[in-house]
Structure formats: structure tokens, C-alpha cells
Protein backbone atom coordinates (compact mmCIF):
# COMPACT_ATOMS: atom_id res chain seq x y z
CA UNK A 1 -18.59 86.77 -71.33
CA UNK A 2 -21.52 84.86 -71.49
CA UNK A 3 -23.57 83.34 -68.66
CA UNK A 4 -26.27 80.90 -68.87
CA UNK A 5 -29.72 81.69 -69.36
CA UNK A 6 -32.63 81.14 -66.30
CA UNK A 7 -34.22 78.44 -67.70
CA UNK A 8 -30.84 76.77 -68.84
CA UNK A 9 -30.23 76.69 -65.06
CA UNK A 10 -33.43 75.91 -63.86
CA UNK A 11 -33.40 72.55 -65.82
CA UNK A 12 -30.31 72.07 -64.03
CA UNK A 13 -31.45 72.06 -60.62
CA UNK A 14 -34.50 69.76 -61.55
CA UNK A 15 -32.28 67.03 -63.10
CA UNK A 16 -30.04 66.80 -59.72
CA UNK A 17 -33.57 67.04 -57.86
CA UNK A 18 -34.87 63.97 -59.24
CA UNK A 19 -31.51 62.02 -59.24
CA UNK A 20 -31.97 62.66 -55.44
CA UNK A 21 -35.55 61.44 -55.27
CA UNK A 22 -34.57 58.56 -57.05
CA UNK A 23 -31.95 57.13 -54.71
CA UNK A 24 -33.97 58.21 -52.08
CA UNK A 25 -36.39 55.74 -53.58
CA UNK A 26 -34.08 53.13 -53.68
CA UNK A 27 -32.76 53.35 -50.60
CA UNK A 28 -36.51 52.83 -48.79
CA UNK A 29 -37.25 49.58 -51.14
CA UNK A 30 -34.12 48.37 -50.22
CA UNK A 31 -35.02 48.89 -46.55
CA UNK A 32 -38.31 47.05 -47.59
CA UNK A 33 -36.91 44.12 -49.15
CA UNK A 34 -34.33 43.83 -45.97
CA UNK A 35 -37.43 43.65 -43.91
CA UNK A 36 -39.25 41.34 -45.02
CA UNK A 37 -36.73 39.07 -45.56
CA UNK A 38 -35.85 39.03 -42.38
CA UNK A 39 -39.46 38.90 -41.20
CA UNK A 40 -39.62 35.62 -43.67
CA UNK A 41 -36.59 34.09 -41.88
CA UNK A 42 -37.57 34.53 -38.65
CA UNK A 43 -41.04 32.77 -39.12
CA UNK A 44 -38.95 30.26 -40.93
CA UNK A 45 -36.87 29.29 -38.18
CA UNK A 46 -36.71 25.58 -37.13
CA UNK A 47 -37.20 24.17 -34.40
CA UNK A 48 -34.31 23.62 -31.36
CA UNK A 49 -31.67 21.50 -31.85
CA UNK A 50 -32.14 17.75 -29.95
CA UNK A 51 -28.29 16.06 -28.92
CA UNK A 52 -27.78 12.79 -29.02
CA UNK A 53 -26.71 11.31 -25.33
CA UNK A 54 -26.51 8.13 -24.09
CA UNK A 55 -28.52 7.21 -20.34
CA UNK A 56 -28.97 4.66 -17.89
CA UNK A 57 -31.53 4.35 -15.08
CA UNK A 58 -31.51 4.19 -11.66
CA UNK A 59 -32.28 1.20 -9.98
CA UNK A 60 -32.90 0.20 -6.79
CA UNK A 61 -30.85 -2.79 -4.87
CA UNK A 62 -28.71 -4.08 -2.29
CA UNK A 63 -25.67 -2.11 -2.50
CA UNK A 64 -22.14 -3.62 -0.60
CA UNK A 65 -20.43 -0.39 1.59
CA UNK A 66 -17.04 -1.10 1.25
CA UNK A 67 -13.30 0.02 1.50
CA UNK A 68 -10.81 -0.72 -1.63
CA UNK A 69 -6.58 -0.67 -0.94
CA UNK A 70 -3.96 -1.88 -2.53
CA UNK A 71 -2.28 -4.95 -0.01
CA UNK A 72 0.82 -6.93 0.11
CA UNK A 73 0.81 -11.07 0.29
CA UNK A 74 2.48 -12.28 3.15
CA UNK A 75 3.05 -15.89 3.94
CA UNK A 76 1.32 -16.99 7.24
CA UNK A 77 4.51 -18.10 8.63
CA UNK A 78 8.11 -18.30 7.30
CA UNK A 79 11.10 -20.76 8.94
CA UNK A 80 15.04 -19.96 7.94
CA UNK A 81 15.90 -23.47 8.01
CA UNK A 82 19.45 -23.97 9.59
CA UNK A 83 22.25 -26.90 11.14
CA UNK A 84 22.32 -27.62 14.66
CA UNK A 85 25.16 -28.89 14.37
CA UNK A 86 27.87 -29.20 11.58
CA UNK A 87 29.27 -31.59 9.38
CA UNK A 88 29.06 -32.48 5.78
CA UNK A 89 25.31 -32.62 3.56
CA UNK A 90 25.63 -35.98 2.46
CA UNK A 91 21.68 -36.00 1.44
CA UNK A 92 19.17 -33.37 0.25
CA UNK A 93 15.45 -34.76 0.06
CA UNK A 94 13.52 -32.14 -1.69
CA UNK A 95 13.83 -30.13 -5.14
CA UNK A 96 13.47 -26.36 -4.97
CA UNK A 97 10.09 -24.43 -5.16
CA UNK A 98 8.85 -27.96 -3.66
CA UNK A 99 5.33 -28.37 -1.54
CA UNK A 100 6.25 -30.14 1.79
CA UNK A 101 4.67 -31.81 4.76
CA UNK A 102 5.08 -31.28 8.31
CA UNK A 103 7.51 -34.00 9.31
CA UNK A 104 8.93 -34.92 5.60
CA UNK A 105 12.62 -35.28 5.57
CA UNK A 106 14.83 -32.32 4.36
CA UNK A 107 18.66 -32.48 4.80
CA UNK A 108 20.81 -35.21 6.08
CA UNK A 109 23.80 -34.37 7.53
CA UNK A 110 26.93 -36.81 7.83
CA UNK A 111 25.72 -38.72 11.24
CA UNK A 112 29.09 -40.87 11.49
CA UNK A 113 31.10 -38.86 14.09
CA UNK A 114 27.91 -38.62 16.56
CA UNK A 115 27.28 -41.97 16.25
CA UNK A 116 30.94 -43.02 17.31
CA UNK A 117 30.62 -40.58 20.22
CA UNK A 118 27.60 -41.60 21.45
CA UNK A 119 28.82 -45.28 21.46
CA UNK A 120 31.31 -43.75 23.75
CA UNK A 121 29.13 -42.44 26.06
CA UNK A 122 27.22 -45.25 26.28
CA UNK A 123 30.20 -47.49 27.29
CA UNK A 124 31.15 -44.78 30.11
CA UNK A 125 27.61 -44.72 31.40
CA UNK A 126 28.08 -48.81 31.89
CA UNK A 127 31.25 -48.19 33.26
CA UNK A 128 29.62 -45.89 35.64
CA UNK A 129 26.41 -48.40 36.53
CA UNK A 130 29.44 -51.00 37.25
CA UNK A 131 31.03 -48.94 39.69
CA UNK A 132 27.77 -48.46 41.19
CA UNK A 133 27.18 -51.65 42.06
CA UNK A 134 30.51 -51.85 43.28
CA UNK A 135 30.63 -48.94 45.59
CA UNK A 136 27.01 -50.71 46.47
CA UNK A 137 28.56 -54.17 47.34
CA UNK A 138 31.46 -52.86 49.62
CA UNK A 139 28.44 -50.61 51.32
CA UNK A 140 26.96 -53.65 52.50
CA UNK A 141 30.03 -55.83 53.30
CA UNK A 142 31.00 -52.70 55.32
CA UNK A 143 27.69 -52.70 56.82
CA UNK A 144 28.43 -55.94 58.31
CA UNK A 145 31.68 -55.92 59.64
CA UNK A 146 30.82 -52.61 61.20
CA UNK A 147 27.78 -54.17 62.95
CA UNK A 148 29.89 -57.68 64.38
CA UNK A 149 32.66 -55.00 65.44
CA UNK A 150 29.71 -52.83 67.52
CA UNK A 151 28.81 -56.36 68.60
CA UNK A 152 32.41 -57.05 70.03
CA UNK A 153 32.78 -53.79 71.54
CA UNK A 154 29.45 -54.32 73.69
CA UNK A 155 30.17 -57.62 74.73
CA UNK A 156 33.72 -57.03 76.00
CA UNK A 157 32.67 -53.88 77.81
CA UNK A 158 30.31 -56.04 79.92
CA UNK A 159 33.57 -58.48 80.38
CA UNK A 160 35.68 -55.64 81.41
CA UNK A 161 33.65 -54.64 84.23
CA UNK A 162 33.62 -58.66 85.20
CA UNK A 163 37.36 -58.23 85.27
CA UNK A 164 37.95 -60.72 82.94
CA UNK A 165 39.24 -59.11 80.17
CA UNK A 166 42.16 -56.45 79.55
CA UNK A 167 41.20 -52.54 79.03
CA UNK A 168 43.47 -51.83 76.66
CA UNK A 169 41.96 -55.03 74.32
CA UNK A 170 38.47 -53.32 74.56
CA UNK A 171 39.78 -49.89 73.48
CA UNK A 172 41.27 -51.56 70.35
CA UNK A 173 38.01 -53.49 69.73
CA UNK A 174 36.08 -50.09 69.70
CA UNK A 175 38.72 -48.16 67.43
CA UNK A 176 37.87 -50.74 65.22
CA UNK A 177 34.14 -50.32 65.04
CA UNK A 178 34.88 -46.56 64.96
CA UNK A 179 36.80 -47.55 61.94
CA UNK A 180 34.41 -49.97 60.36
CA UNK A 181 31.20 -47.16 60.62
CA UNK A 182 33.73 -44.60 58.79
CA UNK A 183 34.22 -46.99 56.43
CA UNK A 184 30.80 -47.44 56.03
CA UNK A 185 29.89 -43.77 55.50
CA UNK A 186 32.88 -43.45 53.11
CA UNK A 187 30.72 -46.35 51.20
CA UNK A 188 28.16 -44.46 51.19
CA UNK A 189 29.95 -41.42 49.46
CA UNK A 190 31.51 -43.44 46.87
CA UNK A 191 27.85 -44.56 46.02
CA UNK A 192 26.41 -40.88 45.88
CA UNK A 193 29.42 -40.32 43.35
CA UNK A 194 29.03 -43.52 41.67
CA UNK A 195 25.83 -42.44 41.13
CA UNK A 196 26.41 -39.01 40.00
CA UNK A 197 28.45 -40.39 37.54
CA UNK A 198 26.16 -42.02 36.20
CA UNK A 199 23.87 -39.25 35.85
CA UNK A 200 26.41 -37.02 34.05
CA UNK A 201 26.98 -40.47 31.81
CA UNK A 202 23.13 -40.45 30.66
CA UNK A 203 23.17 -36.61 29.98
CA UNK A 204 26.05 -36.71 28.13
CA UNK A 205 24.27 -39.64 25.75
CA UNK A 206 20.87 -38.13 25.65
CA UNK A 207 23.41 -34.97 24.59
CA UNK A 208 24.94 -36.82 21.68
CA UNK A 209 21.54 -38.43 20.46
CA UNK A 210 19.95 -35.14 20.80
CA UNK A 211 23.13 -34.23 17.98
CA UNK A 212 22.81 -37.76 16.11
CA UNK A 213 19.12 -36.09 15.69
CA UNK A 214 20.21 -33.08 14.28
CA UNK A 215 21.90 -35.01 11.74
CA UNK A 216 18.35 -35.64 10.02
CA UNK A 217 16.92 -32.01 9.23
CA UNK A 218 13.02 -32.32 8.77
CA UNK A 219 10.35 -29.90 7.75
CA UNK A 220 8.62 -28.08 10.42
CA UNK A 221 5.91 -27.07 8.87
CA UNK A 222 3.46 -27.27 5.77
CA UNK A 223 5.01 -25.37 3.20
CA UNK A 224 6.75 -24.77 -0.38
CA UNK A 225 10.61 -24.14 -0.19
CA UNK A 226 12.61 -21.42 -1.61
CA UNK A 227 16.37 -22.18 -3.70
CA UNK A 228 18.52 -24.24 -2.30
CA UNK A 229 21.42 -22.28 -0.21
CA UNK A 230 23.65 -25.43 -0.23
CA UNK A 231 24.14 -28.64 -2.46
CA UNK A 232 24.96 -31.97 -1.40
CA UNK A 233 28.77 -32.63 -0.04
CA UNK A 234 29.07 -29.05 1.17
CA UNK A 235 30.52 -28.72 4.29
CA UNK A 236 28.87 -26.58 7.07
CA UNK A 237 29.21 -25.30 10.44
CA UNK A 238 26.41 -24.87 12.56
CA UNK A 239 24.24 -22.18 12.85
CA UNK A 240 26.35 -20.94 9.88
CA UNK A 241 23.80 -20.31 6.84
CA UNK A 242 20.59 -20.87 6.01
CA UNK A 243 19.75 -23.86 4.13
CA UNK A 244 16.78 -23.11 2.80
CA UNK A 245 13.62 -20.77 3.35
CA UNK A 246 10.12 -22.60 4.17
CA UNK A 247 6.73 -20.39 3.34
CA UNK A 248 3.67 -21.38 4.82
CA UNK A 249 1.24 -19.81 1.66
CA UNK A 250 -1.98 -22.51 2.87
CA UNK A 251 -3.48 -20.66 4.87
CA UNK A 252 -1.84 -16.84 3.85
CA UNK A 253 -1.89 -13.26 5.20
CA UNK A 254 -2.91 -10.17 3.08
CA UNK A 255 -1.70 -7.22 4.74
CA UNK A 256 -2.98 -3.28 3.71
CA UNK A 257 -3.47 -0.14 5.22
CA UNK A 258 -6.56 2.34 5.26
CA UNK A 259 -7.26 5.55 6.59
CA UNK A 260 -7.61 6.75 9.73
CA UNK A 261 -10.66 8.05 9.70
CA UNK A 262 -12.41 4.91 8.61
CA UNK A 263 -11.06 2.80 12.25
CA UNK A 264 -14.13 3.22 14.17
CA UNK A 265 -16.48 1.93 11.27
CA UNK A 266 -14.11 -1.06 11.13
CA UNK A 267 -14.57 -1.44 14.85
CA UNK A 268 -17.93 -1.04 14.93
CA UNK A 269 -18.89 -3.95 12.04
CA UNK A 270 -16.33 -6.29 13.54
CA UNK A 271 -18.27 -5.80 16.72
CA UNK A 272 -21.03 -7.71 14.84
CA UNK A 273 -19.01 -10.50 13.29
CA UNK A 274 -16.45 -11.22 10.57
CA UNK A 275 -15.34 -8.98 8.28
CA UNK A 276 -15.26 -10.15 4.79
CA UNK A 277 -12.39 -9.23 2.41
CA UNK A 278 -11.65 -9.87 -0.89
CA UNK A 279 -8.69 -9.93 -2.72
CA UNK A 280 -7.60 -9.78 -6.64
CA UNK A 281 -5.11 -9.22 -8.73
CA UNK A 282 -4.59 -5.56 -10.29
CA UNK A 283 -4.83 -6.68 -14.31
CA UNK A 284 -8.15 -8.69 -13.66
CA UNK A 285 -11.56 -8.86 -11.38
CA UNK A 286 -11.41 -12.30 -11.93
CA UNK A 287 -10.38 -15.47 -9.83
CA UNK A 288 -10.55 -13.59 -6.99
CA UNK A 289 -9.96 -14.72 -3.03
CA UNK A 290 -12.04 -14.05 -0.17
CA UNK A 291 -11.06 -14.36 3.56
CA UNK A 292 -11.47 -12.57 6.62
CA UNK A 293 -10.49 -9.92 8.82
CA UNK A 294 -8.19 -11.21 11.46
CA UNK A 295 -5.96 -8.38 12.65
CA UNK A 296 -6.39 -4.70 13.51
CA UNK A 297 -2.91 -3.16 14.78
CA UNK A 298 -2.69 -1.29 18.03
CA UNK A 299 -1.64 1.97 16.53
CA UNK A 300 -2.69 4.33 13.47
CA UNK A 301 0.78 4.86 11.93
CA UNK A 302 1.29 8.88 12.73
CA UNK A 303 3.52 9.36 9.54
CA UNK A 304 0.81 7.89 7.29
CA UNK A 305 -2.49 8.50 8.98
CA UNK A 306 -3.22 5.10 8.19
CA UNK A 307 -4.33 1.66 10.31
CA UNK A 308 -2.87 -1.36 9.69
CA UNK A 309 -5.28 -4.54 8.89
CA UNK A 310 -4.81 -8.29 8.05
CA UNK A 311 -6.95 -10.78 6.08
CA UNK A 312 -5.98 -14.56 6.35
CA UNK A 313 -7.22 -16.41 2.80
CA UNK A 314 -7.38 -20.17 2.81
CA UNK A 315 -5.17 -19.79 -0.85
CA UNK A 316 -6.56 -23.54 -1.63
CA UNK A 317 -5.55 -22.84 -5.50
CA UNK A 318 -2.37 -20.66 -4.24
CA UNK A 319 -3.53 -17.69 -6.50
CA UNK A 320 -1.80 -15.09 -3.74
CA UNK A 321 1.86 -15.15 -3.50
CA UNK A 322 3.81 -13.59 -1.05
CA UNK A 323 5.16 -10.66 -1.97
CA UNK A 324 2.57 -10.20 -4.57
CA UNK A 325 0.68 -6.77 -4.25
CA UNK A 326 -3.07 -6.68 -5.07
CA UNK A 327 -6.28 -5.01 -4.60
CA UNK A 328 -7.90 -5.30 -1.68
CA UNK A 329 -11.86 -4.85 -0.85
CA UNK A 330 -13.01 -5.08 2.34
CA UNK A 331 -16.78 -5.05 2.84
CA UNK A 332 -18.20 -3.57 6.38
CA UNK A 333 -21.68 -3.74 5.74
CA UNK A 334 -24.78 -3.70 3.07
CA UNK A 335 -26.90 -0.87 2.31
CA UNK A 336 -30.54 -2.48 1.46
CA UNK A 337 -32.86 -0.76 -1.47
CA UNK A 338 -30.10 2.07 -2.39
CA UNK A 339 -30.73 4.39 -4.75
CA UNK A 340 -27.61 3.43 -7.75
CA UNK A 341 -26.86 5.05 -11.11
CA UNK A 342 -23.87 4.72 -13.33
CA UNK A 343 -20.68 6.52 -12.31
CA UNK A 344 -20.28 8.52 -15.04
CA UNK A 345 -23.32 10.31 -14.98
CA UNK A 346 -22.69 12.42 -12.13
CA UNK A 347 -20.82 15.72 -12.68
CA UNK A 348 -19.30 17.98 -10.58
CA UNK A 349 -20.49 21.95 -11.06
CA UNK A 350 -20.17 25.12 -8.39
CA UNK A 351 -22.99 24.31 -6.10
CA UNK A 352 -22.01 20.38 -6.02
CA UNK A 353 -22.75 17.42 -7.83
CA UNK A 354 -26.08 16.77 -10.04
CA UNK A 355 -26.89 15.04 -13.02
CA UNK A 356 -29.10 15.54 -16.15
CA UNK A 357 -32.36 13.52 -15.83
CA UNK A 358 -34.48 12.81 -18.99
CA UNK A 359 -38.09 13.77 -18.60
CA UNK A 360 -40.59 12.26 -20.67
CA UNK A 361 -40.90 14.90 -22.94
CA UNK A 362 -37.30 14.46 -23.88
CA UNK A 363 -35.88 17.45 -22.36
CA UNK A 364 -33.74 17.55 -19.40
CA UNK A 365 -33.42 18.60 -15.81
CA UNK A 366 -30.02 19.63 -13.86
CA UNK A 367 -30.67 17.60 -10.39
CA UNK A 368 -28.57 18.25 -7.79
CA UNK A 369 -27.24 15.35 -5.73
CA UNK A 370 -25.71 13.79 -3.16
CA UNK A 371 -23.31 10.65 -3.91
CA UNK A 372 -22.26 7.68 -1.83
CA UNK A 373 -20.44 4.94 -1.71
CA UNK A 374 -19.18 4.00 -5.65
CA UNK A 375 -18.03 0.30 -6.40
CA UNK A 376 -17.73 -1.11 -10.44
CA UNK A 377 -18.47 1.75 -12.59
CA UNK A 378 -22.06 2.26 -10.13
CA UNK A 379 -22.38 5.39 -7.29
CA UNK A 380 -25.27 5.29 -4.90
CA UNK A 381 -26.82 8.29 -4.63
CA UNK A 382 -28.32 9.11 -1.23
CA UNK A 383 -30.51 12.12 -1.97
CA UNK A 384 -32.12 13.66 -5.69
CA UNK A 385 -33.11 10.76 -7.54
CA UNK A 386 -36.27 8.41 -7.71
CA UNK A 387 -35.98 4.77 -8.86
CA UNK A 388 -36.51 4.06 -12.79
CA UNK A 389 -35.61 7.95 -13.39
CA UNK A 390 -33.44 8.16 -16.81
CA UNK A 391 -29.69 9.79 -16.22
CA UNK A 392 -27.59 10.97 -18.93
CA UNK A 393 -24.51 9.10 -18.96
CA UNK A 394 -22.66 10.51 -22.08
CA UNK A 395 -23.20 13.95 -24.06
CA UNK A 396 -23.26 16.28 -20.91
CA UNK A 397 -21.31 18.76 -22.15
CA UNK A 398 -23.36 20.46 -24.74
CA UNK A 399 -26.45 20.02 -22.59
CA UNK A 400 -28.77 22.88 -20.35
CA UNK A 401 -31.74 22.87 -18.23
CA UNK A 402 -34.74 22.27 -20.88
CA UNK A 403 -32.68 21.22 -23.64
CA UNK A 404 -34.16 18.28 -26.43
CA UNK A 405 -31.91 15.18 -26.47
CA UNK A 406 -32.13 11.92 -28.57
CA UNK A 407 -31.14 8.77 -26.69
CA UNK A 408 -28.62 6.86 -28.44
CA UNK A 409 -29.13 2.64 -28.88
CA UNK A 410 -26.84 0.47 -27.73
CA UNK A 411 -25.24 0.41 -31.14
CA UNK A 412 -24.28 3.91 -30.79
CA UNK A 413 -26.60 5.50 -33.27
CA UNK A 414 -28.99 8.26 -32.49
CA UNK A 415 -32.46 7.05 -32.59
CA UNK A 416 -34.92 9.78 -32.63
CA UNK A 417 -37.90 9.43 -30.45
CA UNK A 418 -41.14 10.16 -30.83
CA UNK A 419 -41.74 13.80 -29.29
CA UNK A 420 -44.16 14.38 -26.89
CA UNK A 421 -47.13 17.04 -28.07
């Protein structure tokens, strides 16, 4: 067996030597190139990132404090119109969903029977007045005979003691005076009932015209009607049904409820005067009514935690209905040279609210603040923010304290502005 010479196996161990060396080699200039590379990117790095936001700016104004709700319409005053008496609807005056006056005629019922009966009570009542003035006449014939029989009696007393005249003809003379003044009296009593008679006689008429009047059913009040309940030629009864339903809608009520906690502001303001409200409808700002605070109820409703408030509109145009729900603004007071920026600029984060104010560099600041009263897409804010400072109003979300922005035109493209040095 042969084995391989010394230098056979010292070239050997040279050749895997430098093999070693080599990748070795390679290995650091790889390292190298890695390096600077890096080194080359990093110096080459551009500069941060500016985001496109959109911002408004605080202003300073007169700024309304007020309460919003949502109310009801109520009509100012409503009338169930019924028959005082019955009969049948020979007339009806008005067309449904009609505007009325005060006074204007509304139903007629058939006045035929009450006339007849009160043509009867008027001939009783003269029968009455006759007997009267007959009970009066035999009152004063009475009167007479009575006082010629007293006359008698006298003078044939004085006889009788003279001796000239019988006893027994002066005790008939006297039963007949007796007679006479009980006549007399009873006279008198026919009169009283005579009279009383006629007393009954007039009620009874005023009675039947006070029906006859019924017959002729007018509007009470200013107001539109509801649908008709009954149609000419029915037949009714009274107090049976309602005829028809009168709202009173000029002026009208708006009625709403607002929290409890809000009562002794209300109290105080009305303490000063009126308190304006404004209503509108729920789909639109527009063609809205204003009126005033007119009722406060007694008691905060325990169930609800809520008080109970009124505002009477003059409804000249008759944009509130009743039953119609709305929104409801009531304003308690101003708030002079207040601080206002848009709504939608403040956030909410863990220590509060704040919002992102551009600086005139173009970066931004996270201010916190404290917000107020908020009315139309606007918030006051009470503490944090200086008048003409820039808020962002859109593109909070991929914003931080010192980051680059770009404020958006009103066209919604991102204009970039000239950085400061």
C-alpha cells in the first residue's frame, strides 16, 4: 500500500487554506458594501411626511346659550261642539277643515217644536196676567164693601147704646164686616198666587226661548273645524255626540320637556323677562316660529326627571299643527365675545377634550380644552384657545404633537404651503 508523499499533502492543506482566506475575504467586503449602503440611505432619507387636513379658526362673537327638545303642538284651546237639545239637523253652515269666527253660524237644528211650545207658554203667561188683574179687581171691590160694612157696624153700635136699635141686628152687621175683611185677605191671596203664576209663566218662556236658542248652534270661538260627526237630516238627541271638534291654532301652544337639572337656570332668566323660544320642523331649519315662554309646571315629573314648559306662538302663517312634533330651542341668555370653533374639531382623548392647533410653522399642537355650549355645527370653548388660532377640523387621526400638515382648499385639494425656515 501506498501513501502519499509530504509534499503531495502539504499542497493539500495550502489549497483548503486559501479557499478559507478567500471567503473570509468575501465575507468582510460584503460587510463593507452592506455598510455603506446603509450609511448612503440613511443620509438619503427625506424629509417627514406633511398630511393633508382641513381647519377652521376661532372666532370671537356673541354666542346664544340655549336648550334644544323635541315638543308637541297643541292647540291653545279645543271645544267638543255638542246639542243642547235634540231634534233633527236641518242645516249645516260650514265645510270641514273650515277657518271660523267667533259668533259665525254652525248647525241649525229643527226649531219648529220649540217654537209651538213657546207660543204656548206665552198664551198661559197672558192667561196668568188676566187673572191677575182679576184677583186685583175683586181686591179692591172687597176693599170697599169691607170698609162701608166697618162703617155700619160703628154707627149702629153708637145706636144700640141710644136704645134705638135691636142687639141682635148689630151682631149681624159686624159678622158681616168680619166676613167682608176675610174676604178681603182671601183677595189678597188669590193675587200673591195670581202672581206667582205668572212668574212660573215667564220662566217657563224664557225656558223654551233659551231651547228655541239652542236650535241655532254657533261657533264659540276663533278656530278651524275638524270632520263633520253628523250630516244634515240626522236625527240627534242631546248631549248625545259630538258634532264637530273646534281648534283654536291662532294663537297655539308648544309643549316640551327638559331636564331637571336645567329648572333653576330657567327660573333665574325668566326672572329677567321673556323667554324666547323657537320652534321648527325636524326635516328643515327653515320657516321657523318664535314665541315665548308662558308656562313652567308645578312639578318635575319624578318618572322622567324632566320639567314641563309651554311656548305660545302667534302661528300667523299656521306652520305648527297640533299634534305635530318639532324641535324646540329655547334661548335663556347670550354669552358676549365667546371663544367658538367648529364642532368637529374637538376630540375626545384620556385626559379630556383638546384639539390640534396649526402653528405657523405648519406643525401642530394637542391643546387641551374645555367645551361649552354647542349650537349649528359651532362649540364654544371656554378655556385653551385664543381668537384667530387655526383648528384642525378634518385629518385628526393620523396626526401627533409636532407633526407637518398641508391645509386643504375649499375644493378639497391639498395645497402645499410654503414652509417656514
Amino acid at each position: 500500500m501506498k501513501y502519499p508523499s509530504f509534499k503531495a499533502h502539504q499542497g493539500t492543506l495550502m489549497k483548503g487554506h486559501f479557499q478559507s482566506l478567500f471567503v473570509v475575504i468575501l465575507g468582510l467586503f460584503g460587510f463593507a458594501v452592506f455598510t455603506s449602503a446603509c450609511s448612503n440611505e440613511k443620509s438619503q432619507k427625506p424629509a417627514s411626511v406633511s398630511f393633508p387636513v382641513t381647519v377652521g379658526t376661532v372666532t370671537q362673537k356673541t354666542f346664544p346659550v340655549q336648550l334644544r327638545a323635541i315638543g308637541n303642538v297643541q292647540a291653545y284651546s279645543t271645544v267638543a261642539v255638542k246639542s243642547k237639545v235634540g231634534g233633527e239637523v236641518i242645516r249645516v253652515h260650514f265645510k270641514e277643515g273650515q277657518d271660523i269666527k267667533k259668533g259665525e253660524p254652525l248647525f241649525t237644528i229643527d226649531p219648529r217644536p220649540f217654537e209651538a211650545t213657546l207660543r204656548e207658554a206665552e198664551a198661559s203667561l197672558g192667561k196668568d196676567l188676566a187673572q191677575v188683574q182679576q184677583a186685583k179687581a175683586n181686591l179692591e171691590r172687597d176693599l170697599v164693601r169691607a170698609k162701608n160694612a166697618q162703617e155700619d157696624a160703628r154707627r149702629y153700635e153708637f145706636l144700640i147704646q141710644k136704645g134705638v136699635v135691636a142687639r141682635q141686628q148689630v151682631e149681624k152687621l159686624r159678622a158681616d164686616a168680619d166676613a167682608l175683611e176675610a174676604t178681603v185677605l182671601a183677595d189678597r191671596a188669590a193675587i200673591e198666587n195670581a202672581e206667582a203664576a205668572v212668574r212660573a209663566g215667564r220662566a217657563a218662556m224664557e225656558n223654551v226661548k233659551i231651547q228655541l236658542g239652542y236650535c241655532f248652534i254657533r261657533s264659540p270661538m276663533d278656530g278651524r273645524t275638524g270632520g263633520l260627526l253628523i250630516q244634515q237630516g240626522n236625527i240627534i238627541k242631546a248631549d248625545d255626540i259630538h258634532l264637530v271638534v273646534i281648534h283654536q291654532i291662532t294663537p297655539i301652544y308648544v309643549a316640551f320637556s327638559i331636564p331637571e337639572q336645567f329648572l333653576s337656570e330657567i327660573k333665574k332668566y325668566m326672572a329677567l323677562g321673556k323667554l324666547q323660544v323657537e320652534a321648527l320642523a325636524p326635516i328643515s331649519e327653515e320657516g321657523s316660529e318664535k314665541g315665548v315662554i308662558t308656562f313652567v309646571d308645578n312639578a318635575v315629573d319624578s318618572s322622567t326627571g324632566t320639567i314641563r314648559l309651554k311656548g305660545t306662538f302667534a302661528n300667523h302663517e299656521k306652520k305648527l299643527w297640533p299634534g305635530q312634533f318639532i324641535n324646540v330651542v329655547l334661548t335663556l341668555t347670550t354669552e358676549p365675545n365667546a371663544m367658538v370653533i367648529p364642532s368637529q374639531a374637538i376630540q375626545t382623548g384620556q385626559e379630556g377634550q383638546y384639539v390640534f392647533v396649526v402653528k405657523p410653522d405648519f406643525t401642530v399642537e394637542s391643546r387641551p380644552v374645555v367645551a361649552g355650549q354647542t349650537m349649528n355645527n359651532e362649540t364654544v370653548v371656554q378655556k385653551g384657545l385664543h381668537g384667530d388660532e387655526k383648528v384642525v377640523m378634518d385629518g385628526q387621526l393620523r396626526l401627533y404633537p409636532g407633526a407637518r400638515v398641508e391645509i386643504k382648499t375649499s375644493d378639497s385639494t391639498a395645497t402645499t404651503k410654503k414652509k417656514a425656515p
